[in-house]
C-alpha atoms as a PDB file:
ATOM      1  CA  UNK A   1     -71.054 181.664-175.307  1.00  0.00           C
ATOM      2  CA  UNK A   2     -74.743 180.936-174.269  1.00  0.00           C
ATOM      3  CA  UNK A   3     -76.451 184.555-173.727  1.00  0.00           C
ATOM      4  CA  UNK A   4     -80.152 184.598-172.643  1.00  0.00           C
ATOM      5  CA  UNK A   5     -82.551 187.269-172.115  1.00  0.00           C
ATOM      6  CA  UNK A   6     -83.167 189.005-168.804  1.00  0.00           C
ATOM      7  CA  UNK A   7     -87.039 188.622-168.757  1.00  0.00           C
ATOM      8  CA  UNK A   8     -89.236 185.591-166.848  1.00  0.00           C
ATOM      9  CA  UNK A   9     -88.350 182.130-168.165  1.00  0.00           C
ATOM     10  CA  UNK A  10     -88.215 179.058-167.498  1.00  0.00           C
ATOM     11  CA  UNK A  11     -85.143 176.899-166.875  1.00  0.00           C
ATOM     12  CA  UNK A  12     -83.856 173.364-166.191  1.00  0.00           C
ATOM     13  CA  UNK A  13     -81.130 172.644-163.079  1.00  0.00           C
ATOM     14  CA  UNK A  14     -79.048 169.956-162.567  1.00  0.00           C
ATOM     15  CA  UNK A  15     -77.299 169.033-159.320  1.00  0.00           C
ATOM     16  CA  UNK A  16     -75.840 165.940-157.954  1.00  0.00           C
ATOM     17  CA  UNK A  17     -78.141 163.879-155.545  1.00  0.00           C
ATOM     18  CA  UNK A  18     -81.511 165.023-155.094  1.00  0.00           C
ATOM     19  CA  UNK A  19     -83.685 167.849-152.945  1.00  0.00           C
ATOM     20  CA  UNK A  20     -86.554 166.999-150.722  1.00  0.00           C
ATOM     21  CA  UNK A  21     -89.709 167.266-152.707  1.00  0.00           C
ATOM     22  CA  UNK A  22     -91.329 168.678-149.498  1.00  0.00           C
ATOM     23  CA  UNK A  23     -88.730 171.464-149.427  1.00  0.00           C
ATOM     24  CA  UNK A  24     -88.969 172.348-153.242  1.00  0.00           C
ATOM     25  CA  UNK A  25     -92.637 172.037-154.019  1.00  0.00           C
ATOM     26  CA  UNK A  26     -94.499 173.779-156.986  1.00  0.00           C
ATOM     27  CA  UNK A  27     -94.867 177.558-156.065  1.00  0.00           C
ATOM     28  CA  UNK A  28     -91.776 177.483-153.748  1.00  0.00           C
ATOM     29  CA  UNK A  29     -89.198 180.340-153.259  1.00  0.00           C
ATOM     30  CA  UNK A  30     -85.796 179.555-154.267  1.00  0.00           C
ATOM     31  CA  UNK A  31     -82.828 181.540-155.202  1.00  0.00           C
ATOM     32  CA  UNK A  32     -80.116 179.297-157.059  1.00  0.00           C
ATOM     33  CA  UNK A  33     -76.689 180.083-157.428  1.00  0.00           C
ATOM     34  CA  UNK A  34     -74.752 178.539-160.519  1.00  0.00           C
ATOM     35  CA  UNK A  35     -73.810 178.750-163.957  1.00  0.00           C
ATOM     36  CA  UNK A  36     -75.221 178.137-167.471  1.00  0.00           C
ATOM     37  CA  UNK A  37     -73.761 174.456-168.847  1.00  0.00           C
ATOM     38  CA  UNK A  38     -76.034 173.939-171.810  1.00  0.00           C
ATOM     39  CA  UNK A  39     -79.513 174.209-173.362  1.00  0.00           C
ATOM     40  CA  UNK A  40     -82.404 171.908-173.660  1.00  0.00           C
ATOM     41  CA  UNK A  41     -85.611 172.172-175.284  1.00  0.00           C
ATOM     42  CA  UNK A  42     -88.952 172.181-173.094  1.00  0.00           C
ATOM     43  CA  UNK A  43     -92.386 172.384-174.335  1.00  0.00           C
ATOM     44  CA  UNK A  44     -90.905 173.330-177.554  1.00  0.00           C
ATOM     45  CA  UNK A  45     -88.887 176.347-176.755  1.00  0.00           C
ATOM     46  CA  UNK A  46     -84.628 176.210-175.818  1.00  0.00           C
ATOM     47  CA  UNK A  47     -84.291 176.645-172.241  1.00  0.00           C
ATOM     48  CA  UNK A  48     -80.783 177.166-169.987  1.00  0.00           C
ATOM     49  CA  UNK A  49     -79.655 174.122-168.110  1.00  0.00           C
ATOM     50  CA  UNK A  50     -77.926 175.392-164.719  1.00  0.00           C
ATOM     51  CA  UNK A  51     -75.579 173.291-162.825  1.00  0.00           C
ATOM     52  CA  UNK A  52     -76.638 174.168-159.070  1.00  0.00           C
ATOM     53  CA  UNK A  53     -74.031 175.284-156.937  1.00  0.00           C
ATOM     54  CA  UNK A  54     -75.981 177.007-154.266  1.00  0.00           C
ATOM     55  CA  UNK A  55     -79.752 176.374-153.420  1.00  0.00           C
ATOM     56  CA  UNK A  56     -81.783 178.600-151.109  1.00  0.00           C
ATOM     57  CA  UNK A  57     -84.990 178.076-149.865  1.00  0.00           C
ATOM     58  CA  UNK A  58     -87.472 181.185-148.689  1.00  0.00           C
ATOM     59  CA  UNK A  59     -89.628 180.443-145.649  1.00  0.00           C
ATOM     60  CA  UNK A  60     -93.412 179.887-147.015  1.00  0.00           C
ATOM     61  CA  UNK A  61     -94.585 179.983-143.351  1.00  0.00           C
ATOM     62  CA  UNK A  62     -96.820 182.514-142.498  1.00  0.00           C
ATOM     63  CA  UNK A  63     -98.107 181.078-139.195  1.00  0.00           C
ATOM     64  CA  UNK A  64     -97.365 177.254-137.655  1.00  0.00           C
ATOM     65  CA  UNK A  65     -94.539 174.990-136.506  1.00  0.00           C
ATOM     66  CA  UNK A  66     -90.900 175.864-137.334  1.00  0.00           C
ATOM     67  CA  UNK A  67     -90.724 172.237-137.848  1.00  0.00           C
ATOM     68  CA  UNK A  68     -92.959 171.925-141.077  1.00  0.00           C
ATOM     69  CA  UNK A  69     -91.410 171.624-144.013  1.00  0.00           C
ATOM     70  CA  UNK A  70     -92.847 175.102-145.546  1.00  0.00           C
ATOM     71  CA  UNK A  71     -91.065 176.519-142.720  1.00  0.00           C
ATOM     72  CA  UNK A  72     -87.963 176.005-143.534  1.00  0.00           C
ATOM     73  CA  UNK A  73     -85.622 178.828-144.724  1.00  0.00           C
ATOM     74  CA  UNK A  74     -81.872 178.114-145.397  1.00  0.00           C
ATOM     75  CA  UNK A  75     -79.380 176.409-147.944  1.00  0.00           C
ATOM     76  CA  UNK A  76     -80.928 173.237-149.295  1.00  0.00           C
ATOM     77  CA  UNK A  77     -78.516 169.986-149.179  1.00  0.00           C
ATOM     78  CA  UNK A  78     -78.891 167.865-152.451  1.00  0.00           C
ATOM     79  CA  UNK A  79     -79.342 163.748-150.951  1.00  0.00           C
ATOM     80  CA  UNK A  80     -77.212 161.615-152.395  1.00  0.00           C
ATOM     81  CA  UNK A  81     -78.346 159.348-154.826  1.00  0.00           C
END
């Protein structure tokens, strides 16, 4: 059994298809929902690999179109490859 620590990390998840880059840029708000498969190392140090079940995206808009991208809140769709 894989057990890691509660505090700040990072991570590595793995999904089928792929996300809009748009919708998952750097600094973006995402809750994921899945499970622990494996470990990798990254930058040197092991890191969890998560199979995504779920993805959720956090609205980044403060003001603008509900038609950007950074305004989108809701479950992200993975494209298919």
């Amino acid at each position: 059994m894989l057990q890691w620590p509660r505090d700040e990390q990072q991570f590595i998840a793995c999904g089928t298809g792929y996300y809009d880059r748009d919708l998952v840029a750097q600094f973006t708000l995402l809750t994921l929902d899945g499970r622990v498969t494996g470990q990798r190392m990254f930058l040197g140090k092991p890191v969890p690999v998560i199979e995504i079940d779920a993805l959720y995206r956090h609205s980044d808009c403060l003001q603008g179109s509900e038609k950007s991208p950074e305004c989108y809140s809701g479950l992200l769709q993975p494209r298919k490859p």
